[in-house]
PDB file of N, CA and C in Angstrom:
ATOM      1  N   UNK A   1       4.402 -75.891 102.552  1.00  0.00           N
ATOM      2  CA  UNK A   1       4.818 -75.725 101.181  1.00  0.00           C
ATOM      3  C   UNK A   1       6.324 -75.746 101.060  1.00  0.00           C
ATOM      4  N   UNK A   2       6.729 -75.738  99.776  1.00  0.00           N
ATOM      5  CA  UNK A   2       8.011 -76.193  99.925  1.00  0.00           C
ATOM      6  C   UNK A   2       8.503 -74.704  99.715  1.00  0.00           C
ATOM      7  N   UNK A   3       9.637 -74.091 100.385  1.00  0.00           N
ATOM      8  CA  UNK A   3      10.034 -72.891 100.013  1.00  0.00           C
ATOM      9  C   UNK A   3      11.418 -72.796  99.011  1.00  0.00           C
ATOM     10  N   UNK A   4      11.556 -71.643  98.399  1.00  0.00           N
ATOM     11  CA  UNK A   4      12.674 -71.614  97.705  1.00  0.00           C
ATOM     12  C   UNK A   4      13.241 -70.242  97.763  1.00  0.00           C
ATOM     13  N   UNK A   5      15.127 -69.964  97.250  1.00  0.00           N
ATOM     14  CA  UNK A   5      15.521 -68.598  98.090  1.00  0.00           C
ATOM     15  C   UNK A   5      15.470 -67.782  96.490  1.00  0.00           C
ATOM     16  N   UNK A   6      15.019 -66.341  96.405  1.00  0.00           N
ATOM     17  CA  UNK A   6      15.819 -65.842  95.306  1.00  0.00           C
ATOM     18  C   UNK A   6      16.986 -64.452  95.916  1.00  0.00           C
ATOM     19  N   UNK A   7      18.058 -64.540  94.995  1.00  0.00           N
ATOM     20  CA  UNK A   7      19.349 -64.114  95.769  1.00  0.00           C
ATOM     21  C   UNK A   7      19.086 -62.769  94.231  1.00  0.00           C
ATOM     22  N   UNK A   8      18.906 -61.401  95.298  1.00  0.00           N
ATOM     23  CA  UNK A   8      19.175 -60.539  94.648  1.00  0.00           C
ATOM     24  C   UNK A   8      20.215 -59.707  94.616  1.00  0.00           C
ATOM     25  N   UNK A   9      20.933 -60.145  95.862  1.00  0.00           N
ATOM     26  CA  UNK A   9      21.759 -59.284  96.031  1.00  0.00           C
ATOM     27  C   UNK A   9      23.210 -60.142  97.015  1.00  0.00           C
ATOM     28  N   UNK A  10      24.343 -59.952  97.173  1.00  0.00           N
ATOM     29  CA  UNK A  10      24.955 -60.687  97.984  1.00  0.00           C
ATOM     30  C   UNK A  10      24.705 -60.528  99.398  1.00  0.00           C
ATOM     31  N   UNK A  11      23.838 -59.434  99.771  1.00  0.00           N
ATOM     32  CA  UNK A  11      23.328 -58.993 100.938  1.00  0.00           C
ATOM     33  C   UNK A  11      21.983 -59.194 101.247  1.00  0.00           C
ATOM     34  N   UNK A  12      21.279 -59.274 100.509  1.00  0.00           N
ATOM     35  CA  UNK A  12      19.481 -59.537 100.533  1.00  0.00           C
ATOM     36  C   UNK A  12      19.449 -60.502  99.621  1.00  0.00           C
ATOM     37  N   UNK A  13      18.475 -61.258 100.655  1.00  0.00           N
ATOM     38  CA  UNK A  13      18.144 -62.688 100.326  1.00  0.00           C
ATOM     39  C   UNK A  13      16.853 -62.452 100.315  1.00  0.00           C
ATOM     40  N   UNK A  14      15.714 -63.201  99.825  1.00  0.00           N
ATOM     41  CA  UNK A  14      14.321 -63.394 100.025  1.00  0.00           C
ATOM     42  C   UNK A  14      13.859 -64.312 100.111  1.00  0.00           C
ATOM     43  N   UNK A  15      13.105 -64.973 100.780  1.00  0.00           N
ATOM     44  CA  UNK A  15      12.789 -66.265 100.575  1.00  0.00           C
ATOM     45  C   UNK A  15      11.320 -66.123 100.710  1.00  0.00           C
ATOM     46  N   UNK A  16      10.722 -67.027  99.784  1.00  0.00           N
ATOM     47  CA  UNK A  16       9.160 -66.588  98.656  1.00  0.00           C
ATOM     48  C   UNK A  16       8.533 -68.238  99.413  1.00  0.00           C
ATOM     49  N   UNK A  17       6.925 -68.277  99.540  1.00  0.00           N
ATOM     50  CA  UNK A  17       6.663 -69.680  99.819  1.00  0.00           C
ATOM     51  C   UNK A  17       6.243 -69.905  98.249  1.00  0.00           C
ATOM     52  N   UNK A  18       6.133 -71.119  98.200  1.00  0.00           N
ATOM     53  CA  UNK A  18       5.496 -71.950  96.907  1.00  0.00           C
ATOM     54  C   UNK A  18       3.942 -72.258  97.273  1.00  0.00           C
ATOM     55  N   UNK A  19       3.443 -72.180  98.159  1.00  0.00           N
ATOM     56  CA  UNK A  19       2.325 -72.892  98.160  1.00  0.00           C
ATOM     57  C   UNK A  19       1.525 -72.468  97.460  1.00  0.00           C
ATOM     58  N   UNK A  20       0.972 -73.542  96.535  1.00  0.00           N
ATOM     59  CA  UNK A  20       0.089 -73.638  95.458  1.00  0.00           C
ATOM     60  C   UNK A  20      -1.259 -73.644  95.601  1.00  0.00           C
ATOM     61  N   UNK A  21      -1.399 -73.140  97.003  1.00  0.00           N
ATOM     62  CA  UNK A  21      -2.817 -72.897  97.840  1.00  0.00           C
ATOM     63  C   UNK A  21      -3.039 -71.415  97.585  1.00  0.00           C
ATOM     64  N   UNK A  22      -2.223 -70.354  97.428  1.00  0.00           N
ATOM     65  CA  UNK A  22      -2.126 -69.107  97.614  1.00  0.00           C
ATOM     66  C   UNK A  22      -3.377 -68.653  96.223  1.00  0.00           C
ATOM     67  N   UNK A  23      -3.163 -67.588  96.084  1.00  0.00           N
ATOM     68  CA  UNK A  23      -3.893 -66.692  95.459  1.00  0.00           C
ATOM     69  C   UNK A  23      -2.675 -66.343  94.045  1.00  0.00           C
ATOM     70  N   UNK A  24      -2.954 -66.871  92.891  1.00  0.00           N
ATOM     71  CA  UNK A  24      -1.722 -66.997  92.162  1.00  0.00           C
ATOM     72  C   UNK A  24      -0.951 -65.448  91.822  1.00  0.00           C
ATOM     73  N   UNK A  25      -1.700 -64.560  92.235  1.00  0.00           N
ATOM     74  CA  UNK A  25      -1.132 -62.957  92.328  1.00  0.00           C
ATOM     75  C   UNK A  25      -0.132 -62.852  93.759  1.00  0.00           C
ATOM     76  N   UNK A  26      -0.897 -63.155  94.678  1.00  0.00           N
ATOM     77  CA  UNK A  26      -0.286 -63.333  96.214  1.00  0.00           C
ATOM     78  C   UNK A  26       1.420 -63.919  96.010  1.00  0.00           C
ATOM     79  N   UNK A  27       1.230 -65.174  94.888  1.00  0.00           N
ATOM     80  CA  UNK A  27       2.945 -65.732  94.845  1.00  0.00           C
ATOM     81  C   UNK A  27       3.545 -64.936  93.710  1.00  0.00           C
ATOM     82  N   UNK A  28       2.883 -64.427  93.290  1.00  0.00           N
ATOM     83  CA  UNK A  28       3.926 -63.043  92.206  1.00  0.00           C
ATOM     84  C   UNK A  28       4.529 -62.206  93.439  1.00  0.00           C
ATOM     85  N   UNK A  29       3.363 -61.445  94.212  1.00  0.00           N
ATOM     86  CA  UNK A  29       3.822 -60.585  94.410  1.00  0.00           C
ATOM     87  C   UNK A  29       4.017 -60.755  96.220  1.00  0.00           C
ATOM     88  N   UNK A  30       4.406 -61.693  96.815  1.00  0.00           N
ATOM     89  CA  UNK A  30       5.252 -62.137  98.385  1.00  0.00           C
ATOM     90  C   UNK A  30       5.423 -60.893  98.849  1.00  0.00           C
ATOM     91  N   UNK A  31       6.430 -59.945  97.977  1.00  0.00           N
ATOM     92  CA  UNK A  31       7.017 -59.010  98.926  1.00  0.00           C
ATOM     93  C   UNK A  31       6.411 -57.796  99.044  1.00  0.00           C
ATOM     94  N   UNK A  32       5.183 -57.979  98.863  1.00  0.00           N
ATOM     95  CA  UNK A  32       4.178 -56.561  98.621  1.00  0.00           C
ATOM     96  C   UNK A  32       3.551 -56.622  99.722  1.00  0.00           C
ATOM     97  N   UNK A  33       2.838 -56.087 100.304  1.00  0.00           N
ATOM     98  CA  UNK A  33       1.240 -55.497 100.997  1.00  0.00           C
ATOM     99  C   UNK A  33       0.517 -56.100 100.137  1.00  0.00           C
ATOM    100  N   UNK A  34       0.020 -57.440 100.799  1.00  0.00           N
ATOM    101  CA  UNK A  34      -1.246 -58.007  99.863  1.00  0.00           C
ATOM    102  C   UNK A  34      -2.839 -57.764 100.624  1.00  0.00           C
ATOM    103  N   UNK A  35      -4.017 -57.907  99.706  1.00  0.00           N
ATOM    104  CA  UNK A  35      -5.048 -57.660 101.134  1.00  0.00           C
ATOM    105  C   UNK A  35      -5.441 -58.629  99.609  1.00  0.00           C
ATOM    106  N   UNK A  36      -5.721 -59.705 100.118  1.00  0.00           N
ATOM    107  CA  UNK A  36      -6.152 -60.786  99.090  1.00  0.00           C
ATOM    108  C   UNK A  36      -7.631 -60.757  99.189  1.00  0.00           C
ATOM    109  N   UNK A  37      -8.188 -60.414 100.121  1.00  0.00           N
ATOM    110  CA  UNK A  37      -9.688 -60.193 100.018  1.00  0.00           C
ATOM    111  C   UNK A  37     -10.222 -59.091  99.220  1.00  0.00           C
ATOM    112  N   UNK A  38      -9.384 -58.015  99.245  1.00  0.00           N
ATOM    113  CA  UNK A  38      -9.872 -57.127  98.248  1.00  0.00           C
ATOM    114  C   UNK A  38      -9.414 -57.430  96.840  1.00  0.00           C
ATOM    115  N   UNK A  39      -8.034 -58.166  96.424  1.00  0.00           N
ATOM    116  CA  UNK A  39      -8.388 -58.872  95.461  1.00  0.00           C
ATOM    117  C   UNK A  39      -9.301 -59.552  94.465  1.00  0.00           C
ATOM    118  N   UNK A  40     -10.003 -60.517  95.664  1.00  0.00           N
ATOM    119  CA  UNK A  40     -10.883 -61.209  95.172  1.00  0.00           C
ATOM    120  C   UNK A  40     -12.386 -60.850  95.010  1.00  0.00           C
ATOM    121  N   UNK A  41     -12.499 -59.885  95.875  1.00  0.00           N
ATOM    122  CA  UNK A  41     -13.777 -58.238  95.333  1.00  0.00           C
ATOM    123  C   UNK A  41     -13.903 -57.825  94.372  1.00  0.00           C
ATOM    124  N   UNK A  42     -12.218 -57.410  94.159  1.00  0.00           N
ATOM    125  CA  UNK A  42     -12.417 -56.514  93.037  1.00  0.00           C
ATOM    126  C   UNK A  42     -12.406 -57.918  91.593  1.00  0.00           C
ATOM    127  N   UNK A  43     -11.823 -59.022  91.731  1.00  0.00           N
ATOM    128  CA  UNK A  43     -12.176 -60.021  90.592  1.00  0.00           C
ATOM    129  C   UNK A  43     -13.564 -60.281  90.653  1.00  0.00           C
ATOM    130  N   UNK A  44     -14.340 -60.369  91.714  1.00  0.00           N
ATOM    131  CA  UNK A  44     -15.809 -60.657  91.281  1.00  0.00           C
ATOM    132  C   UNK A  44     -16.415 -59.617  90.864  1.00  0.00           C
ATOM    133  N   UNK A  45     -16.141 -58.317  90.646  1.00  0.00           N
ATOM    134  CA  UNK A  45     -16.384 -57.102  90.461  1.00  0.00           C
ATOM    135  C   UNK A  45     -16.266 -56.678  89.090  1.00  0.00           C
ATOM    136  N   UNK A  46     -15.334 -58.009  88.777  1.00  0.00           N
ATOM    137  CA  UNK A  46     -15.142 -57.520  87.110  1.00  0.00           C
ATOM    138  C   UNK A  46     -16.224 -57.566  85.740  1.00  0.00           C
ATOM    139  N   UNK A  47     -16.770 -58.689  86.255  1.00  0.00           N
ATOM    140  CA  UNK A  47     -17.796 -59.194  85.024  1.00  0.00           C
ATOM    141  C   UNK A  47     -18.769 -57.783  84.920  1.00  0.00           C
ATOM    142  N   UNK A  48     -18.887 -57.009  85.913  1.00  0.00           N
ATOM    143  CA  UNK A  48     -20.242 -56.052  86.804  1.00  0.00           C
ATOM    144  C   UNK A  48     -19.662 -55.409  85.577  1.00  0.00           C
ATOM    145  N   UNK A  49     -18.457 -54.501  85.571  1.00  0.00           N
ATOM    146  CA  UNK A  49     -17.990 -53.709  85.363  1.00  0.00           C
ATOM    147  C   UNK A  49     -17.665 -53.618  83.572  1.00  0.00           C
ATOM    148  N   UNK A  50     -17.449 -54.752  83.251  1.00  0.00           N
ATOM    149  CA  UNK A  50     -17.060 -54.852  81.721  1.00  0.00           C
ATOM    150  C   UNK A  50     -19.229 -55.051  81.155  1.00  0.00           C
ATOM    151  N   UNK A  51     -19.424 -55.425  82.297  1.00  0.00           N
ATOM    152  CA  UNK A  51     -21.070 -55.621  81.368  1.00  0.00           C
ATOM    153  C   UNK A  51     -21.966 -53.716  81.385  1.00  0.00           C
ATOM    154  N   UNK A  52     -21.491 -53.080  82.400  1.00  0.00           N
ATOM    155  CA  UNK A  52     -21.761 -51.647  82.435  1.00  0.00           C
ATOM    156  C   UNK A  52     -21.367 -50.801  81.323  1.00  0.00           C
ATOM    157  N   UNK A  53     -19.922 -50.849  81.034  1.00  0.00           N
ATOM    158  CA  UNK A  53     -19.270 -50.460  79.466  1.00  0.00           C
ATOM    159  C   UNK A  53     -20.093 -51.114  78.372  1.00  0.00           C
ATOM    160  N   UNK A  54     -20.538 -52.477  78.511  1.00  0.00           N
ATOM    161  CA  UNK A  54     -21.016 -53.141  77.496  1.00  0.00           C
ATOM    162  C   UNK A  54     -22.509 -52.786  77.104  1.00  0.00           C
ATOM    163  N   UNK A  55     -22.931 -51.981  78.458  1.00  0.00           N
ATOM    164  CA  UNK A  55     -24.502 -51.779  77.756  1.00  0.00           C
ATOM    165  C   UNK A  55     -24.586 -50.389  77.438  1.00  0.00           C
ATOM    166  N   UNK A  56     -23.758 -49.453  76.937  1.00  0.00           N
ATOM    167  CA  UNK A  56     -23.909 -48.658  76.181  1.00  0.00           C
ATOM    168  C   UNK A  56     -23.473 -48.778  74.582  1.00  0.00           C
ATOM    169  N   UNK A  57     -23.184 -50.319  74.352  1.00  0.00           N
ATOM    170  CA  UNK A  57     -22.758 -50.792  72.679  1.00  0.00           C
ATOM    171  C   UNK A  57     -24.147 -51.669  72.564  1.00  0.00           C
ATOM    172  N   UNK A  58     -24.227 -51.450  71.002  1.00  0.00           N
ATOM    173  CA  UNK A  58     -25.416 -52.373  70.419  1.00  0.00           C
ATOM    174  C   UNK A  58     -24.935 -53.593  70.416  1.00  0.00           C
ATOM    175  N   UNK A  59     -25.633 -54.460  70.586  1.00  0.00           N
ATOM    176  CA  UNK A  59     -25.355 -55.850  70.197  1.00  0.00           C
ATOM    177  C   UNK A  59     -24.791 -55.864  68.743  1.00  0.00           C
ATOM    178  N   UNK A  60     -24.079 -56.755  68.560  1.00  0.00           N
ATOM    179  CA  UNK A  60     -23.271 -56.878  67.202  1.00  0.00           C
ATOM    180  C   UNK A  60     -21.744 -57.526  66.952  1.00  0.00           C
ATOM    181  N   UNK A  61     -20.801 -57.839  66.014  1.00  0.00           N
ATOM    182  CA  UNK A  61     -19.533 -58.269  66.379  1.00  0.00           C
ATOM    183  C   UNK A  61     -18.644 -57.408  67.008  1.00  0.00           C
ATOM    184  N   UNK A  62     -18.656 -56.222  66.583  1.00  0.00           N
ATOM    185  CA  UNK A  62     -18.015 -55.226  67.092  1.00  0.00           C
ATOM    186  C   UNK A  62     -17.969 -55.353  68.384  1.00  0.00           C
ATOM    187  N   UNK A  63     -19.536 -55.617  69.017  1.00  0.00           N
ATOM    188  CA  UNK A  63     -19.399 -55.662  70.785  1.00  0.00           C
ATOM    189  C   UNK A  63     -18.966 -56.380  70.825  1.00  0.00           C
ATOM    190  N   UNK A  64     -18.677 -57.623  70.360  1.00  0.00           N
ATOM    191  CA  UNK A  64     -18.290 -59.088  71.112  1.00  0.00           C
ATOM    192  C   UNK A  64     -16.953 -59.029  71.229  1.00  0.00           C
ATOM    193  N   UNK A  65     -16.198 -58.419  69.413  1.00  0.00           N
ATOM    194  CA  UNK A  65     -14.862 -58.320  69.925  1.00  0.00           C
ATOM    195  C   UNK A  65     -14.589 -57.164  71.320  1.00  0.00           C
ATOM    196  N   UNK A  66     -15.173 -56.096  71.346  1.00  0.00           N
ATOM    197  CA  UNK A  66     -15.022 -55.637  72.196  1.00  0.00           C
ATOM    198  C   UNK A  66     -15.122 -56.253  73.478  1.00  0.00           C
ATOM    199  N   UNK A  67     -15.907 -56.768  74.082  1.00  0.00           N
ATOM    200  CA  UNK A  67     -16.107 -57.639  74.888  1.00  0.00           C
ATOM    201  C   UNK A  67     -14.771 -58.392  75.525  1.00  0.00           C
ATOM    202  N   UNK A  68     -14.305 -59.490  74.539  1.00  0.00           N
ATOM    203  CA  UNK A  68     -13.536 -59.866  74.359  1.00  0.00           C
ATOM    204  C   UNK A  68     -12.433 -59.309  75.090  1.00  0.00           C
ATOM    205  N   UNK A  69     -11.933 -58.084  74.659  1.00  0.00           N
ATOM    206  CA  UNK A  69     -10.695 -57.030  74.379  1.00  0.00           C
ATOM    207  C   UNK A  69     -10.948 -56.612  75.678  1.00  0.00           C
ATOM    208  N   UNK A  70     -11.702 -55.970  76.608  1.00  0.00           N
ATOM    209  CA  UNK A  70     -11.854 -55.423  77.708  1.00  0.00           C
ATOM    210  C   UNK A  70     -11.637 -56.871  78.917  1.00  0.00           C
ATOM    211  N   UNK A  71     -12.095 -58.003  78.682  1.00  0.00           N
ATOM    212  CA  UNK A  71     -12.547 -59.501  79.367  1.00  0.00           C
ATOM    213  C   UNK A  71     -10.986 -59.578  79.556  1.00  0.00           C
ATOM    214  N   UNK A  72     -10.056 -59.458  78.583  1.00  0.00           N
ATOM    215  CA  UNK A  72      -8.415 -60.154  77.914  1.00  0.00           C
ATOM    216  C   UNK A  72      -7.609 -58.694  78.829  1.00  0.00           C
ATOM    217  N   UNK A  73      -8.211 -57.778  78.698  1.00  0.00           N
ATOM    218  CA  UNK A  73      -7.368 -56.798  79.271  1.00  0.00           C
ATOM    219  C   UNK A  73      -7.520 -56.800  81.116  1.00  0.00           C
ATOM    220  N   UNK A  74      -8.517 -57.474  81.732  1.00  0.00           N
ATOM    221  CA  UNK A  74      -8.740 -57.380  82.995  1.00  0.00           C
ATOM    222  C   UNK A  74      -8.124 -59.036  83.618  1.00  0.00           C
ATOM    223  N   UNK A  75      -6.883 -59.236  83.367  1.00  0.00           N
ATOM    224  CA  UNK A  75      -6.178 -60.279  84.077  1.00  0.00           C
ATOM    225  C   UNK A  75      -5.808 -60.093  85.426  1.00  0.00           C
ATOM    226  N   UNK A  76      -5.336 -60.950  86.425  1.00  0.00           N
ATOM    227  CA  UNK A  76      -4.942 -60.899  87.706  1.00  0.00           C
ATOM    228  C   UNK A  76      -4.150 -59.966  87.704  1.00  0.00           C
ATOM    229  N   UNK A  77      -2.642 -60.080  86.945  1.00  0.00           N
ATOM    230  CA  UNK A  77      -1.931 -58.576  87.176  1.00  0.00           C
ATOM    231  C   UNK A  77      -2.166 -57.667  87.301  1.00  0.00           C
ATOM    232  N   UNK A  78      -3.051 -57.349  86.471  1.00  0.00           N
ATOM    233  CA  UNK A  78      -4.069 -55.767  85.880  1.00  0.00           C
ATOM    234  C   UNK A  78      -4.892 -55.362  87.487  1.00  0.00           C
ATOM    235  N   UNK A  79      -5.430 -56.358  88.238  1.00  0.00           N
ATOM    236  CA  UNK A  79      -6.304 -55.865  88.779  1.00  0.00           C
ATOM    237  C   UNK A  79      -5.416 -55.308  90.339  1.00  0.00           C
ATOM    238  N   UNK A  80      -4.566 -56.374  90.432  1.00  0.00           N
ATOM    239  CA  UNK A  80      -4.019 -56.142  91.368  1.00  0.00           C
ATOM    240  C   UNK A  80      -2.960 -54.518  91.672  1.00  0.00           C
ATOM    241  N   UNK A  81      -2.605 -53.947  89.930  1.00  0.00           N
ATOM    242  CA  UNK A  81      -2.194 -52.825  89.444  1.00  0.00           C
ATOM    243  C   UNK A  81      -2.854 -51.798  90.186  1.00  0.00           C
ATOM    244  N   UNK A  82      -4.482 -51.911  90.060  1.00  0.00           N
ATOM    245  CA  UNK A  82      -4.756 -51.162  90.190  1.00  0.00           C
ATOM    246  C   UNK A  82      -5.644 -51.082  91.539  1.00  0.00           C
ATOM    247  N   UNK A  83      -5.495 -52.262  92.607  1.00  0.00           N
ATOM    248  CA  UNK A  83      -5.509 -52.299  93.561  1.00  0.00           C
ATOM    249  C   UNK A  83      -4.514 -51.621  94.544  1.00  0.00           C
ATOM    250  N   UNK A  84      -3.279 -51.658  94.156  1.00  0.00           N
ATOM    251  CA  UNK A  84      -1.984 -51.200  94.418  1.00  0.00           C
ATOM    252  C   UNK A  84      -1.920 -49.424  94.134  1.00  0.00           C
ATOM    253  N   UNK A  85      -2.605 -49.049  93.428  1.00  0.00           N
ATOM    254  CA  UNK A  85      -2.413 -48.011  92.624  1.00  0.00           C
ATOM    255  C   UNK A  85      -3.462 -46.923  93.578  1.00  0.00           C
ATOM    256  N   UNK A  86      -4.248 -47.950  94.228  1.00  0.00           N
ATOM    257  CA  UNK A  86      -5.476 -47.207  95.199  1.00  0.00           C
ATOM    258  C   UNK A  86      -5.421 -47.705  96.332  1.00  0.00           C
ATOM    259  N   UNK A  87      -4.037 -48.308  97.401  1.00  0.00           N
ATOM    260  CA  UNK A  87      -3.447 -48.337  98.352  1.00  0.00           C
ATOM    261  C   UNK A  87      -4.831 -49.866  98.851  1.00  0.00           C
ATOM    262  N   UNK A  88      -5.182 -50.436  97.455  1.00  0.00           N
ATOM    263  CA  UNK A  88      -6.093 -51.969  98.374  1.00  0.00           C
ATOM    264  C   UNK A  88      -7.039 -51.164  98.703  1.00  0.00           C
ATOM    265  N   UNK A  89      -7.406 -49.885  98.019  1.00  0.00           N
ATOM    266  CA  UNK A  89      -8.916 -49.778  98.820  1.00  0.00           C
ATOM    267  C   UNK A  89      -9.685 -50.389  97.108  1.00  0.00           C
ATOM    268  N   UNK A  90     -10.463 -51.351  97.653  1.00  0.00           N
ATOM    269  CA  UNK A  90     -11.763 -51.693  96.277  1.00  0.00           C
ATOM    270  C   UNK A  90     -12.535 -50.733  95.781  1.00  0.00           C
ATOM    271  N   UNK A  91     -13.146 -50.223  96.500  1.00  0.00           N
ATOM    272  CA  UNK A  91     -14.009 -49.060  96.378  1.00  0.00           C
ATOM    273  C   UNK A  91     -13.239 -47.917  95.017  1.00  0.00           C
ATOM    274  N   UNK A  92     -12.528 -47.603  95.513  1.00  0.00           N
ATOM    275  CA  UNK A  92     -11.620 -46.627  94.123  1.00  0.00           C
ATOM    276  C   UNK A  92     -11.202 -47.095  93.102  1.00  0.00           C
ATOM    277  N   UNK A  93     -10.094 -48.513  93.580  1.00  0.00           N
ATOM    278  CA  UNK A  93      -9.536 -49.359  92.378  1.00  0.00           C
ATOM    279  C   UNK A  93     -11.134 -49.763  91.480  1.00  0.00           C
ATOM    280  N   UNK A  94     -12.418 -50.360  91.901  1.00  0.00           N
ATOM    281  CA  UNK A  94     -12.957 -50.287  90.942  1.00  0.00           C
ATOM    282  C   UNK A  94     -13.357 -48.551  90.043  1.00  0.00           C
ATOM    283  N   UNK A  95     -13.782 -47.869  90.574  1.00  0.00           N
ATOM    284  CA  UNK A  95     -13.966 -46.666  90.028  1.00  0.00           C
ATOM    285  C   UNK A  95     -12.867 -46.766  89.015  1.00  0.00           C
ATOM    286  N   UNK A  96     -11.742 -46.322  89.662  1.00  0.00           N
ATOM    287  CA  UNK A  96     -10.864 -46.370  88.460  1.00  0.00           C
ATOM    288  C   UNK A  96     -10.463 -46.644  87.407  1.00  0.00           C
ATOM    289  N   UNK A  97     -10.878 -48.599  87.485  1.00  0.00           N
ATOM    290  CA  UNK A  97     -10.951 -49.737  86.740  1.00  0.00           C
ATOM    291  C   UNK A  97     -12.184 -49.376  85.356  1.00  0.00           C
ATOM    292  N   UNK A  98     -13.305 -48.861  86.246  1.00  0.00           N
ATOM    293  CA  UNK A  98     -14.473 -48.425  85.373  1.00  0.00           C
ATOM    294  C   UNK A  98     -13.886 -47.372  84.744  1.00  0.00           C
ATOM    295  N   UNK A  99     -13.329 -46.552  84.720  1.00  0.00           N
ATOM    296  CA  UNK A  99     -13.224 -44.993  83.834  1.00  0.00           C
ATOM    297  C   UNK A  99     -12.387 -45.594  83.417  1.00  0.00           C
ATOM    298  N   UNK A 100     -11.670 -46.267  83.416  1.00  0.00           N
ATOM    299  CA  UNK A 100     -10.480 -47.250  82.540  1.00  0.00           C
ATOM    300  C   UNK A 100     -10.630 -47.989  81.618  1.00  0.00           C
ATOM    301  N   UNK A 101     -11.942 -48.662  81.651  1.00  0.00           N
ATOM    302  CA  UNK A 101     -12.838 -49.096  80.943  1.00  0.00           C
ATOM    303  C   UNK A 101     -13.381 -48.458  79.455  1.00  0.00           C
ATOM    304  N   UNK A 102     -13.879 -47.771  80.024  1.00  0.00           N
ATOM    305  CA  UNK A 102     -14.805 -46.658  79.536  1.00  0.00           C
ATOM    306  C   UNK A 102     -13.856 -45.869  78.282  1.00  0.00           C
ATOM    307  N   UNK A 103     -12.775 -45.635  78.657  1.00  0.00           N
ATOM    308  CA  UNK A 103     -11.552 -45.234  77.644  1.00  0.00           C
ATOM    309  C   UNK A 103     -11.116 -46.007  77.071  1.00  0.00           C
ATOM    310  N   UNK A 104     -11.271 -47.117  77.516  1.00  0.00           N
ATOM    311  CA  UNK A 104     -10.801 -48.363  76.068  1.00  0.00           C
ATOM    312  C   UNK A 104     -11.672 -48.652  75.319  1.00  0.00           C
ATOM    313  N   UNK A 105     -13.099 -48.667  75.738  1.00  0.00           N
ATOM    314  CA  UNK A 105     -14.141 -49.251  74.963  1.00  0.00           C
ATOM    315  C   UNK A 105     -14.066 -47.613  74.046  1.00  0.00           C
ATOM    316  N   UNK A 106     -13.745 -46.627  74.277  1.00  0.00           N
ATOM    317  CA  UNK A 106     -14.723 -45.356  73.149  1.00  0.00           C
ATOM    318  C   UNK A 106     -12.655 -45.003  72.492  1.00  0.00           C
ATOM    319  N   UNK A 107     -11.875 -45.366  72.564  1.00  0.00           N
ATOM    320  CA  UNK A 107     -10.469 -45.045  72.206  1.00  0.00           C
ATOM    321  C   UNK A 107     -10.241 -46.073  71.369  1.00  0.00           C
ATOM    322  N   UNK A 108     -10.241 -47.536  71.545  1.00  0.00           N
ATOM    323  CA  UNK A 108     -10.061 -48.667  71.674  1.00  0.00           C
ATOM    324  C   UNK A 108      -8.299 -48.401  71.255  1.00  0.00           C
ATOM    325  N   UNK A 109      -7.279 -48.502  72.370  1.00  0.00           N
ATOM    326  CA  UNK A 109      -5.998 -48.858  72.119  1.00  0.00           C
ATOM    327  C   UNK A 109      -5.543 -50.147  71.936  1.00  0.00           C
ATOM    328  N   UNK A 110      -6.173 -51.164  71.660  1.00  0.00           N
ATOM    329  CA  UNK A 110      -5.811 -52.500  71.227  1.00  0.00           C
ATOM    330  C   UNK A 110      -5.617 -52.748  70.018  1.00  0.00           C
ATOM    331  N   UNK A 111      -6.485 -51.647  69.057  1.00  0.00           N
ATOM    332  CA  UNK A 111      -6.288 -51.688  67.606  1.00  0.00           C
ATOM    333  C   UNK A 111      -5.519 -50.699  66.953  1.00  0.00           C
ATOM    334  N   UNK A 112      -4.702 -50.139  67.870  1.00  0.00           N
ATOM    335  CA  UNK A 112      -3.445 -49.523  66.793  1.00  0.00           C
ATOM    336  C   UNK A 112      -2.527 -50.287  66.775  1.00  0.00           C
ATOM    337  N   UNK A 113      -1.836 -50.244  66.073  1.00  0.00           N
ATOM    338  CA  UNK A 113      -0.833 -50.939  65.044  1.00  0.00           C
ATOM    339  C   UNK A 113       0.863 -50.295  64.647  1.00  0.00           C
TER     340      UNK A 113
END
């Protein structure tokens, strides 16, 4: 891959790969502790998890936007947050992810204003 430098400092240099093979969280975050397999756990883990919140709502628009709103809130950044947040263990980051859930769907903070 082709590499490129970013200069943060006149003393620290970093140099990041480009390869467009990576895991597109993996090239955000180069200078982290990545465990890209638990990454990709906890992304297949997601649909599980937003459909568990989802079957305590009736069918209706309300769920769908909801749906929606929880689907839009669980992006690559987000997950990896909270992969990070539970030292890459899956097992917790989902727990977490779920009670995280669970407070958006019965709070909903997307609709204040």
């Amino acid at each position: 891959g082709t590499n490129f430098r970013l200069t943060f400092s006149k003393r620290k240099v970093i140099t990041r790969n480009k390869d467009p093979h990576l895991c597109p969280i993996r090239r955000l975050h180069m200078d982290l502790p990545f465990n890209e397999g638990g990454y990709l756990q906890l992304r297949a883990m997601a649909p599980d998890l937003v459909g568990e919140v989802m079957a305590r709502y009736p069918p209706g628009q309300e769920a769908d936007d909801l749906r929606l709103s929880l689907q839009a809130y669980l992006d690559d950044a987000m997950l990896v947050r909270f992969l990070r947040a539970r030292d890459w263990d899956v097992q917790k980051a989902a727990s977490m992810l779920s009670n995280t859930l669970l407070w958006r769907a019965s709070d909903r903070p997307d609709l204040i204003t």
